[in-house]
N, C-alpha and C. Protein backbone atom coordinates (compact mmCIF):
# COMPACT_ATOMS: atom_id res chain seq x y z
N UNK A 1 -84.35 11.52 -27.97
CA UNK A 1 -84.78 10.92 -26.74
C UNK A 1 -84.36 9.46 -26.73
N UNK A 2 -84.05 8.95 -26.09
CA UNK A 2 -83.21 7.53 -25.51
C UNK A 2 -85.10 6.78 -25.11
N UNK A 3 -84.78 6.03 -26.21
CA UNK A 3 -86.12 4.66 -25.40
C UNK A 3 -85.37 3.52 -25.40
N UNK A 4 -86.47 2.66 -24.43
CA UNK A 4 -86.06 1.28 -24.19
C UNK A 4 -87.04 0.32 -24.21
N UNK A 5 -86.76 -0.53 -25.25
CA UNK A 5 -87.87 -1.87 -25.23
C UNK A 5 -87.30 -2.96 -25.12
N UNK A 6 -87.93 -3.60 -24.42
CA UNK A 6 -87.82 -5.48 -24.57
C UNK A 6 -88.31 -6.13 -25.84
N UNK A 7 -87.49 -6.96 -26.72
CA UNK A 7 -87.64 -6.96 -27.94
C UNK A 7 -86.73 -8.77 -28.08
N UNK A 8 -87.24 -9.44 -29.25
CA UNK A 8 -86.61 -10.55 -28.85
C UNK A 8 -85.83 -10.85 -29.34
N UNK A 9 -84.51 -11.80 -29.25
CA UNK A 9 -83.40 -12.12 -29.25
C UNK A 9 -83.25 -12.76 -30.69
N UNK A 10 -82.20 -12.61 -31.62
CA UNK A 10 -82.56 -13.09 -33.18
C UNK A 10 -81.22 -14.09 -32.84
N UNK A 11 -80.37 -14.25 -32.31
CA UNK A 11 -79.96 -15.17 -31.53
C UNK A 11 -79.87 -16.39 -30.40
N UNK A 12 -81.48 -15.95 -30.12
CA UNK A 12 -82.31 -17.32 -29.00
C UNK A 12 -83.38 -17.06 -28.82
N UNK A 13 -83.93 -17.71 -28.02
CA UNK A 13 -85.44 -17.40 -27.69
C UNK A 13 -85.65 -16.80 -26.79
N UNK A 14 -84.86 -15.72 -26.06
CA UNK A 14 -84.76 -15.00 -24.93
C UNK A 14 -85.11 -13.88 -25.34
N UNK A 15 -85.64 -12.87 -24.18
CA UNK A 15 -85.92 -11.40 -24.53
C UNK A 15 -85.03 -11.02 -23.88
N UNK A 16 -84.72 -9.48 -24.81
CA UNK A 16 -83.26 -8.58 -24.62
C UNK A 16 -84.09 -7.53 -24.54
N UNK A 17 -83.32 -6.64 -23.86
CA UNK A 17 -83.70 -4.29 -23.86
C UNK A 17 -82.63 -4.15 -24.96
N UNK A 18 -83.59 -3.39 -25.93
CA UNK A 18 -82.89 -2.58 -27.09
C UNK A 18 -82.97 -1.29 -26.33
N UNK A 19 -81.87 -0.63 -26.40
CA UNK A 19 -82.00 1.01 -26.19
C UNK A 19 -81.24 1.88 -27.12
N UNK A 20 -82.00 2.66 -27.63
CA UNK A 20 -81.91 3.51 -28.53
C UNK A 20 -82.11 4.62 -28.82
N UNK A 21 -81.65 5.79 -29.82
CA UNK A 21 -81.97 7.00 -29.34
C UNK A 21 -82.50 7.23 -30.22
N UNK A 22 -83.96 8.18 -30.86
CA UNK A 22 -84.86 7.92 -31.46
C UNK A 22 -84.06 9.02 -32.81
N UNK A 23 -84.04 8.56 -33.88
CA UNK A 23 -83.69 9.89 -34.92
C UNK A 23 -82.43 9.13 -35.56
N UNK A 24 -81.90 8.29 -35.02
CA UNK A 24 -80.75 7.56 -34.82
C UNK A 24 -80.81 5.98 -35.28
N UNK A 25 -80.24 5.29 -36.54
CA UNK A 25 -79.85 3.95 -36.44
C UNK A 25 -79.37 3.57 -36.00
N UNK A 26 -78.59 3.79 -34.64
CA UNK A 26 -77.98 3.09 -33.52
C UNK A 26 -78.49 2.15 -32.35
N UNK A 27 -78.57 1.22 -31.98
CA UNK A 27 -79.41 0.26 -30.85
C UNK A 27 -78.13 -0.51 -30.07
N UNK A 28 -78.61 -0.36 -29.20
CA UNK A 28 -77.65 -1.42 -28.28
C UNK A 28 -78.63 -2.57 -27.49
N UNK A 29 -77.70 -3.43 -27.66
CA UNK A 29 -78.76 -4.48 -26.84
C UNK A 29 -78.67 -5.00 -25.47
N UNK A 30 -79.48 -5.17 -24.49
CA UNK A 30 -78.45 -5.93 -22.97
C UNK A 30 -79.55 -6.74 -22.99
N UNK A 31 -78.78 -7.61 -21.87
CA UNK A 31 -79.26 -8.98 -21.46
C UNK A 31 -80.41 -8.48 -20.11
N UNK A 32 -79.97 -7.74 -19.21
CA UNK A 32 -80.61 -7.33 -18.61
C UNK A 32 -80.95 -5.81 -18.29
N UNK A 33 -82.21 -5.85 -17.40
CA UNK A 33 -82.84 -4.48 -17.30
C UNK A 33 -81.86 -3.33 -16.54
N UNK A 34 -81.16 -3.97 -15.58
CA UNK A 34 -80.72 -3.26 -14.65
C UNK A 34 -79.21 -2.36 -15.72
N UNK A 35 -78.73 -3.22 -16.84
CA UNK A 35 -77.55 -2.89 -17.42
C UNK A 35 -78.21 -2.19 -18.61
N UNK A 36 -79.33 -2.67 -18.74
CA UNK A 36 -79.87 -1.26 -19.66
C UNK A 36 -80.08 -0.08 -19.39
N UNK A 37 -80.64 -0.05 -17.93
CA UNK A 37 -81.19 1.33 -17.36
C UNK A 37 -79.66 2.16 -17.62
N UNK A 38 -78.84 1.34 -16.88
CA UNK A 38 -77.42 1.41 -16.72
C UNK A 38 -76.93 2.72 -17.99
N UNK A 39 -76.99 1.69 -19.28
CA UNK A 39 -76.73 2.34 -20.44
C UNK A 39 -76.88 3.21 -21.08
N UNK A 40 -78.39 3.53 -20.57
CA UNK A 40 -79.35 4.68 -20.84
C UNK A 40 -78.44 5.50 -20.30
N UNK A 41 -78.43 5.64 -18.32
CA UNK A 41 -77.93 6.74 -18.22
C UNK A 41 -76.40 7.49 -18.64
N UNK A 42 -75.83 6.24 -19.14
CA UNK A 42 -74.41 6.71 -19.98
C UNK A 42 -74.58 7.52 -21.11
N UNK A 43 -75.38 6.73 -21.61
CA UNK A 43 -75.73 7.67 -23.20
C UNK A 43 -76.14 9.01 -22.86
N UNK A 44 -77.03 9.10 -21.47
CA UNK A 44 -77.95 10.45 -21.13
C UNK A 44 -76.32 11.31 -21.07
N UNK A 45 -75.77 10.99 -20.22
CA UNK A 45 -74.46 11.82 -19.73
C UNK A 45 -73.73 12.02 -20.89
N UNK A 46 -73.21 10.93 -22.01
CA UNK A 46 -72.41 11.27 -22.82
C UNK A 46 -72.83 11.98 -24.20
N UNK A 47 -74.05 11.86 -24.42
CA UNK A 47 -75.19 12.75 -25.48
C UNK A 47 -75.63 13.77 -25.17
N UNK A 48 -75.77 13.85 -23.44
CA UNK A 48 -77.12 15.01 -23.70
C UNK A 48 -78.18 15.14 -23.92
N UNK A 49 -78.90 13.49 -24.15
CA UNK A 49 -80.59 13.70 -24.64
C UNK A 49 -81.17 12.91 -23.54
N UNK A 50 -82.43 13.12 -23.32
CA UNK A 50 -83.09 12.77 -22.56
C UNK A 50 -83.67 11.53 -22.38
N UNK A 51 -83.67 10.72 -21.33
CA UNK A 51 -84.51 9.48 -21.32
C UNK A 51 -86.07 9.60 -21.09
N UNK A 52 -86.54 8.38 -22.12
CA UNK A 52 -88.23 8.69 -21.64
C UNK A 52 -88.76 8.26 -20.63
N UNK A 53 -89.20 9.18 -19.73
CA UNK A 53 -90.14 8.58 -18.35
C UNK A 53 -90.48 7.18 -18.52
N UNK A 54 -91.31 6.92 -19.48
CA UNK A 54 -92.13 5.65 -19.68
C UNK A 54 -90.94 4.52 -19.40
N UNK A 55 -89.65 4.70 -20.19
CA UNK A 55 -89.04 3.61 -19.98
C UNK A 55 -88.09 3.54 -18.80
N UNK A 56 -87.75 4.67 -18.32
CA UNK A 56 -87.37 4.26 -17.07
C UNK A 56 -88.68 3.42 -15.80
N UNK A 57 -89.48 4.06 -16.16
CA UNK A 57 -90.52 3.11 -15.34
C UNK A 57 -90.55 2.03 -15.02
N UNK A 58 -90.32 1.95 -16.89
CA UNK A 58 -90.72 0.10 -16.92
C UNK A 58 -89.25 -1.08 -16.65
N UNK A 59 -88.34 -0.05 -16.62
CA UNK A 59 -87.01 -0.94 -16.24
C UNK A 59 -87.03 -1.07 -15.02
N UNK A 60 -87.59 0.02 -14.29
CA UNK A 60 -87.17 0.14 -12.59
C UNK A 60 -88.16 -0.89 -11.90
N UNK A 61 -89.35 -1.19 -12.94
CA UNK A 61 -90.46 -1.86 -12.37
C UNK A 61 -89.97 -3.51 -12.89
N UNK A 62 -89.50 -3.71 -13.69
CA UNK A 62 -88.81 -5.09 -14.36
C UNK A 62 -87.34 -5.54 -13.30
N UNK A 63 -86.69 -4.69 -13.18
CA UNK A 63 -85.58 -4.47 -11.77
C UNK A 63 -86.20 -4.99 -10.64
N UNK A 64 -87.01 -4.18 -10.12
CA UNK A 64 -87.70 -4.34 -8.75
C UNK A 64 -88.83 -5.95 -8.78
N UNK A 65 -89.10 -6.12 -10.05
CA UNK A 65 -89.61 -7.77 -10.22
C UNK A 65 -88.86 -9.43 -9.98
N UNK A 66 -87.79 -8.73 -10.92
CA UNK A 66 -86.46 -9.18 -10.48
C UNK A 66 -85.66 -9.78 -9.56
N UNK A 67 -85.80 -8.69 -8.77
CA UNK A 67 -84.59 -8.69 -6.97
C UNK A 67 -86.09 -9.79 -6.21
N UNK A 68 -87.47 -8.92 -6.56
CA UNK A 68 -87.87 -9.79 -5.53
C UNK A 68 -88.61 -11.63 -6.06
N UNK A 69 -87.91 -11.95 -6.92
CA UNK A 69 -88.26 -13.42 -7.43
C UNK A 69 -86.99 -14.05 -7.04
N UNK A 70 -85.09 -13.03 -6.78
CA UNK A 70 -84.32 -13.59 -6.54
C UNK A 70 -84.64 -13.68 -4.78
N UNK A 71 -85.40 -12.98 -3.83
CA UNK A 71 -85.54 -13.30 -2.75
C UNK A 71 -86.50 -14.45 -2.56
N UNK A 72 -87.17 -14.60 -3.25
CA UNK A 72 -88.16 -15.43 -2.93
C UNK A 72 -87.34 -16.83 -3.41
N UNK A 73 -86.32 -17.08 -4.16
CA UNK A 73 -85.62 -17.72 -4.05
C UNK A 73 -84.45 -18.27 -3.03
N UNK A 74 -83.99 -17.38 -2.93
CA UNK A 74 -83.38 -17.44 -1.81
C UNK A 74 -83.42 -16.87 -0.46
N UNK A 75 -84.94 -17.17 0.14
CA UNK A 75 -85.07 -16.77 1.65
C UNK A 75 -83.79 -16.64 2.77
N UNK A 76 -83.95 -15.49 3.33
CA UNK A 76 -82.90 -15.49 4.01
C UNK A 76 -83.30 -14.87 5.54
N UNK A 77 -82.59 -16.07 6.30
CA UNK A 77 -83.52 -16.07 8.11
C UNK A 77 -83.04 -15.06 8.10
N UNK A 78 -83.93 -14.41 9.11
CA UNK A 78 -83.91 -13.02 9.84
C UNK A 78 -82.93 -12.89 10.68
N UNK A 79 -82.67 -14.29 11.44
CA UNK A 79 -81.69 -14.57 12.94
C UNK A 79 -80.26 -14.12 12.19
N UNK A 80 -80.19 -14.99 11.15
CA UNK A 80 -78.74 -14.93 10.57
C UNK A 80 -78.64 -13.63 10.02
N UNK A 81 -79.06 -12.62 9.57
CA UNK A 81 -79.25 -11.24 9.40
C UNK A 81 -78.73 -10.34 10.68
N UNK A 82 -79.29 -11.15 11.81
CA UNK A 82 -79.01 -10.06 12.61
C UNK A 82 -77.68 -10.62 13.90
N UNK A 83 -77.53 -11.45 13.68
CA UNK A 83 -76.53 -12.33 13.95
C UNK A 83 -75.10 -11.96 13.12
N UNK A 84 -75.14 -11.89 12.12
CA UNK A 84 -74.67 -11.41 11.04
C UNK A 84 -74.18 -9.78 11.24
N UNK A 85 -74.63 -9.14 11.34
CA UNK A 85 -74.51 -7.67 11.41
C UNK A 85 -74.31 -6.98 12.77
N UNK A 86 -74.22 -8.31 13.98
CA UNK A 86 -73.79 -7.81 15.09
C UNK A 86 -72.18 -8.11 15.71
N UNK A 87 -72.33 -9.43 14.62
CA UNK A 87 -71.00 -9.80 14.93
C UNK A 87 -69.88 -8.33 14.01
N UNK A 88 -70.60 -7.41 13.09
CA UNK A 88 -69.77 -6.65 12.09
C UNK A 88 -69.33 -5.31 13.10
């Protein structure tokens, strides 16, 4: 089974996703959630073993934390949205 934890960086003080497949000394590390989920499902396709519910959860829920701290950063008017997509 393919898990995924946030685990910390022995190279900085940053947290990284280890993903790994359990039975296995193999780990890969990413910088982010979205390129972990990513990885997972490569390994799922190119192995054959299953990912654990739990950690897709917690990536999709770390993802979705994510996108919306980059909106709240960068507000974006509604006018120019639709201004935007009428001129397309």
């Amino acid at each position: 089974m393919i898990i995924v934890n946030q685990v910390k960086s022995n190279r900085s003080e940053f947290m990284v996703w280890q993903v790994a497949i359990t039975g296995e000394p193999f780990a890969q590390y990413c910088k982010s959630p979205l390129k972990a989920l990513r990885f997972a499902f490569m390994l799922k396709k190119s192995k054959g073993v299953k990912i654990s519910m739990e950690s897709i959860a917690i990536l999709q829920l770390e993802i979705s934390r994510q996108r919306e701290s980059a909106q709240g950063q960068n507000p974006v008017d509604a006018e120019s949205v639709l201004s935007s997509e009428a001129a397309a």
